[in-house]
PDB file of N, CA and C in Angstrom:
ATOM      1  N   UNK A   1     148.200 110.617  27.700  1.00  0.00           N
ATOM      2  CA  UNK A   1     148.490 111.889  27.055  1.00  0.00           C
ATOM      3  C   UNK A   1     147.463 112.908  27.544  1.00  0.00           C
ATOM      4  N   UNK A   2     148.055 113.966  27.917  1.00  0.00           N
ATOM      5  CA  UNK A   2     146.862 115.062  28.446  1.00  0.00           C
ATOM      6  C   UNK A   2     146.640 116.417  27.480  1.00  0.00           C
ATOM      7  N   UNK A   3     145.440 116.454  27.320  1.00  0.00           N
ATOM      8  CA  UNK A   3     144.845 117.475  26.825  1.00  0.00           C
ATOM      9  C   UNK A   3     145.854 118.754  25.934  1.00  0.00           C
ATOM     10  N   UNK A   4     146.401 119.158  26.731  1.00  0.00           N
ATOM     11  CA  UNK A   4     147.466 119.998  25.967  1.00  0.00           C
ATOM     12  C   UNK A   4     148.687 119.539  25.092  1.00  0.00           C
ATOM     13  N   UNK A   5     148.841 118.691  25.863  1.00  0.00           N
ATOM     14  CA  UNK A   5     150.036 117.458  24.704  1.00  0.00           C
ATOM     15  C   UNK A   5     149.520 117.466  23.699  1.00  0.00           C
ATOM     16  N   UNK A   6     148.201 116.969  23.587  1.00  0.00           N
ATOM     17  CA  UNK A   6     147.935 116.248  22.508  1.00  0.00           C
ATOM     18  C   UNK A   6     147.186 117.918  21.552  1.00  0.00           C
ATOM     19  N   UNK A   7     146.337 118.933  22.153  1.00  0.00           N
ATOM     20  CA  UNK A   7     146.247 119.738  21.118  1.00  0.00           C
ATOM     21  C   UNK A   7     147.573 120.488  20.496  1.00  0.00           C
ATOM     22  N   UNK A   8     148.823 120.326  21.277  1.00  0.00           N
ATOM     23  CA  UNK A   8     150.011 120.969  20.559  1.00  0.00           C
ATOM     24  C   UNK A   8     150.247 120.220  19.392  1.00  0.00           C
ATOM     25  N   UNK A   9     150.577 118.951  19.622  1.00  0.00           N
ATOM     26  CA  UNK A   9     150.709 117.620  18.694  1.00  0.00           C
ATOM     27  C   UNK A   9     149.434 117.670  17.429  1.00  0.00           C
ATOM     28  N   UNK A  10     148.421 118.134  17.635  1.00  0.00           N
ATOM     29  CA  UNK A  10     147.413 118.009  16.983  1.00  0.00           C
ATOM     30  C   UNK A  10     147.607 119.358  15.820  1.00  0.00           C
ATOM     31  N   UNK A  11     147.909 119.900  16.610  1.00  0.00           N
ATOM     32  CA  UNK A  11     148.661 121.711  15.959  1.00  0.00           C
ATOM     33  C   UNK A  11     149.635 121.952  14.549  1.00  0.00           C
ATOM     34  N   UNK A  12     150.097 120.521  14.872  1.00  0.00           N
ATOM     35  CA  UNK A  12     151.526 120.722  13.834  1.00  0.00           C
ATOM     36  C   UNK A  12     151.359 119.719  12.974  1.00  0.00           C
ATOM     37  N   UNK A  13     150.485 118.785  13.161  1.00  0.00           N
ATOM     38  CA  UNK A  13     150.217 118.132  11.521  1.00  0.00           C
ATOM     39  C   UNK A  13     149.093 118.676  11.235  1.00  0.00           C
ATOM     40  N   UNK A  14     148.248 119.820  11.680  1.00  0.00           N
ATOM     41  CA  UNK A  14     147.165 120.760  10.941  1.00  0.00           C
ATOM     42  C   UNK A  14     147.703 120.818   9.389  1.00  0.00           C
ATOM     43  N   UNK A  15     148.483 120.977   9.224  1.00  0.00           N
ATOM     44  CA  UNK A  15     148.849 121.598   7.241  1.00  0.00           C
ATOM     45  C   UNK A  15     148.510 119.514   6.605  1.00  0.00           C
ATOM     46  N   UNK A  16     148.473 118.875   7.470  1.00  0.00           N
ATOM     47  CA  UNK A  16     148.440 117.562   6.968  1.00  0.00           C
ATOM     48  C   UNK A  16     146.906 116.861   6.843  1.00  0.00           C
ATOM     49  N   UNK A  17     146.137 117.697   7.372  1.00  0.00           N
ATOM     50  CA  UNK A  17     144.578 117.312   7.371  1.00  0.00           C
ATOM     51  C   UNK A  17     143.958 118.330   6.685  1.00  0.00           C
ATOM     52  N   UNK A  18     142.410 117.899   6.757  1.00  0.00           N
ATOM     53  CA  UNK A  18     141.328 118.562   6.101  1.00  0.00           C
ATOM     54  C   UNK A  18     140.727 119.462   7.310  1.00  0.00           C
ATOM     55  N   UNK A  19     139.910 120.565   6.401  1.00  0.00           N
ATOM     56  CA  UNK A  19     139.644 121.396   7.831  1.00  0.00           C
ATOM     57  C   UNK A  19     138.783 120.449   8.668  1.00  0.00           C
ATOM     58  N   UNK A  20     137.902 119.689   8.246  1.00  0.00           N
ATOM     59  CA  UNK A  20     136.709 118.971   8.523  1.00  0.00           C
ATOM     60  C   UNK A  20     137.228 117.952   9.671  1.00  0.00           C
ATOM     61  N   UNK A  21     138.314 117.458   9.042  1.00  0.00           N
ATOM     62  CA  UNK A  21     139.004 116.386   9.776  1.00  0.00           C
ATOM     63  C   UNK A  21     139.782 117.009  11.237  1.00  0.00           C
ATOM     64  N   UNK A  22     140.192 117.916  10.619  1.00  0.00           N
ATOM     65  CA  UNK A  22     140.806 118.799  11.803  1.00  0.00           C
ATOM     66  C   UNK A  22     140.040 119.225  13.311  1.00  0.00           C
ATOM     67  N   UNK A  23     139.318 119.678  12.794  1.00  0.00           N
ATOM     68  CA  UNK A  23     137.862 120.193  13.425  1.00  0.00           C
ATOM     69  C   UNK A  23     137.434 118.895  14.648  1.00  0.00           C
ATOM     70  N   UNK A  24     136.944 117.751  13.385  1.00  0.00           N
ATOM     71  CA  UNK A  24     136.395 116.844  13.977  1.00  0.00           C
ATOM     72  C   UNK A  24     137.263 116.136  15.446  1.00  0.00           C
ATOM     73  N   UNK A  25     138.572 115.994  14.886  1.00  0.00           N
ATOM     74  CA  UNK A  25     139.660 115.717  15.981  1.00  0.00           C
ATOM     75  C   UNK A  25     139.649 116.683  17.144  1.00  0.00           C
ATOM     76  N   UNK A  26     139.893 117.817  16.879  1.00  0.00           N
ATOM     77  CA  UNK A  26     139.588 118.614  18.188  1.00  0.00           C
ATOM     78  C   UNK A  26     138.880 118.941  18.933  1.00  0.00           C
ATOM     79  N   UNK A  27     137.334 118.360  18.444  1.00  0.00           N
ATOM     80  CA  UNK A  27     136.446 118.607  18.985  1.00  0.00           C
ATOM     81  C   UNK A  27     135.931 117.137  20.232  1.00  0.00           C
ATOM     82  N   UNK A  28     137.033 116.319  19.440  1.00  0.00           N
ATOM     83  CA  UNK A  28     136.872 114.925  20.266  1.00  0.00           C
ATOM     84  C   UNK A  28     137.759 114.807  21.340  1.00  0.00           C
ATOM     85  N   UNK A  29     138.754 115.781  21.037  1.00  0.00           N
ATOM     86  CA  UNK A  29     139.675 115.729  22.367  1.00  0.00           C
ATOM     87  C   UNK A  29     138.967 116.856  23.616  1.00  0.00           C
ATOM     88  N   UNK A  30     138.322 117.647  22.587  1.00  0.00           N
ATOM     89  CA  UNK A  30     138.198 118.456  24.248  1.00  0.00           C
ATOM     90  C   UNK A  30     136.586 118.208  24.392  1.00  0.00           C
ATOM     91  N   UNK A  31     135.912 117.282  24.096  1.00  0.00           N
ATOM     92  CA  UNK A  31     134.987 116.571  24.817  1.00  0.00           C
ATOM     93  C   UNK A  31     135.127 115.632  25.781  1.00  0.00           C
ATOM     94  N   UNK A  32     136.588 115.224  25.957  1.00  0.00           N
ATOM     95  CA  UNK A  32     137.438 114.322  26.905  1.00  0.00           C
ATOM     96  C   UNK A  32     137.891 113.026  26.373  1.00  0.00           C
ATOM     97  N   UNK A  33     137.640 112.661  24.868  1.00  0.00           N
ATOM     98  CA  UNK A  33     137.839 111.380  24.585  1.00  0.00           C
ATOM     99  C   UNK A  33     139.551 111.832  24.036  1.00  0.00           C
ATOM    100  N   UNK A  34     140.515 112.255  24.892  1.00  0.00           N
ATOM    101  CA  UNK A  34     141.956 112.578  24.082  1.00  0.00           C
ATOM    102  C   UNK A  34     142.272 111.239  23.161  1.00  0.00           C
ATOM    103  N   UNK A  35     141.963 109.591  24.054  1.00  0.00           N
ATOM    104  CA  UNK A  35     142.746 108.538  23.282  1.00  0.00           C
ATOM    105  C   UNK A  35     142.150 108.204  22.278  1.00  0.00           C
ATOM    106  N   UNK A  36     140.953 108.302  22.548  1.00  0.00           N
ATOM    107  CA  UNK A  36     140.304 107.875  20.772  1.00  0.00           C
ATOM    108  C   UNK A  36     140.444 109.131  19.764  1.00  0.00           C
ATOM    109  N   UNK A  37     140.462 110.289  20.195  1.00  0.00           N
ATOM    110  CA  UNK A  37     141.248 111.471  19.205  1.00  0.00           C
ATOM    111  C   UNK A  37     142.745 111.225  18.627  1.00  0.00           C
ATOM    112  N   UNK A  38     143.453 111.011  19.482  1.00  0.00           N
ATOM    113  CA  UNK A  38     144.760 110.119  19.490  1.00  0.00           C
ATOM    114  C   UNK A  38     144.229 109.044  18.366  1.00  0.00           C
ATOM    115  N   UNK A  39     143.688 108.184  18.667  1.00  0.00           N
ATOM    116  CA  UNK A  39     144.057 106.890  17.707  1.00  0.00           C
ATOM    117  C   UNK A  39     143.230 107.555  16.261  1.00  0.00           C
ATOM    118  N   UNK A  40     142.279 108.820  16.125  1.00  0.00           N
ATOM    119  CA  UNK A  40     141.777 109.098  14.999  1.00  0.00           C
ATOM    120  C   UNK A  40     143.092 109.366  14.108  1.00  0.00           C
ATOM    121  N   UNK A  41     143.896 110.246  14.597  1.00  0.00           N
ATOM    122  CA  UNK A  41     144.617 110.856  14.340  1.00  0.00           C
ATOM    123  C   UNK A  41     145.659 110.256  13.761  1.00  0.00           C
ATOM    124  N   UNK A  42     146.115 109.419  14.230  1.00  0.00           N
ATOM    125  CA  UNK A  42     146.479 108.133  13.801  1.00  0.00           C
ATOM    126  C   UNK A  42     146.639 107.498  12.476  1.00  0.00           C
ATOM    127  N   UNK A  43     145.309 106.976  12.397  1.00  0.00           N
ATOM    128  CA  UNK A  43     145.021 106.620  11.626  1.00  0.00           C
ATOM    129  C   UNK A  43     144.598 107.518   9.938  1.00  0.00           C
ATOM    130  N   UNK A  44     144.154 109.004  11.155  1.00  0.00           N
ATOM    131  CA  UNK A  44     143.780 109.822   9.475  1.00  0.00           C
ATOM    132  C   UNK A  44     145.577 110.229   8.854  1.00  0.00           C
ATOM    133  N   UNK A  45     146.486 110.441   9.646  1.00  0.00           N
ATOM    134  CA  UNK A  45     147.951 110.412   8.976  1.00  0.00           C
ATOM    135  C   UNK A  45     148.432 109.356   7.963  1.00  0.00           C
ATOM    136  N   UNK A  46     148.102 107.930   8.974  1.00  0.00           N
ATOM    137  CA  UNK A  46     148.683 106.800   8.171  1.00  0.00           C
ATOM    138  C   UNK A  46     147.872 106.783   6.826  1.00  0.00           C
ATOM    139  N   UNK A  47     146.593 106.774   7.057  1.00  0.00           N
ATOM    140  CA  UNK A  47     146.102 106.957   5.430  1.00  0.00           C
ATOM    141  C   UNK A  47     146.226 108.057   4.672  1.00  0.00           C
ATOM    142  N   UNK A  48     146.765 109.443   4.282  1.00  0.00           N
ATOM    143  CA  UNK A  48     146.986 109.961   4.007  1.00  0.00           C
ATOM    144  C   UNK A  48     148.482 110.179   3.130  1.00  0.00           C
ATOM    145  N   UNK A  49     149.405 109.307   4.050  1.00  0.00           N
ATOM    146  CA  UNK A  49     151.087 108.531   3.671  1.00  0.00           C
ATOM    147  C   UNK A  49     150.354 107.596   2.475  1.00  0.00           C
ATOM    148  N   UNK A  50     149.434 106.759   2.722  1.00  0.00           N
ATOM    149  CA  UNK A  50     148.941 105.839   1.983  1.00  0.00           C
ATOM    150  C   UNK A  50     148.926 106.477   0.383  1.00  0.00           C
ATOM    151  N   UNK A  51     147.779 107.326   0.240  1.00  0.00           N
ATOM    152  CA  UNK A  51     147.362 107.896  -0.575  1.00  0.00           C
ATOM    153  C   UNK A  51     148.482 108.624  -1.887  1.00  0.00           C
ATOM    154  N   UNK A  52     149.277 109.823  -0.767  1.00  0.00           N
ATOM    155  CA  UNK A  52     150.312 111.167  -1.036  1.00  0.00           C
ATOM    156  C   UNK A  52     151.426 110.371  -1.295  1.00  0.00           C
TER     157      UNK A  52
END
């Protein structure tokens, strides 16, 4: 997944995170780690379904 994929994708479950969380994710993708931003992301959704 490249860089822009993934901040569009990252874009549209924004109303689904925290700013903090938000933040933190984007700041991990454009330090170059996109797949482990990817798998944060992931995981901060699935727990969130968990919770909501």
């Amino acid at each position: 997944m490249t860089l822009n994929i993934f901040l569009k994708h990252l874009k549209k479950q924004r109303v689904r995170l925290t700013t903090q969380q938000y933040k933190t994710i984007r700041g991990q993708a454009l330090a170059g780690d996109v797949v482990g931003a990817n798998k944060g992301l992931i995981k901060l959704l699935e727990r969130g379904e968990k919770i909501g």
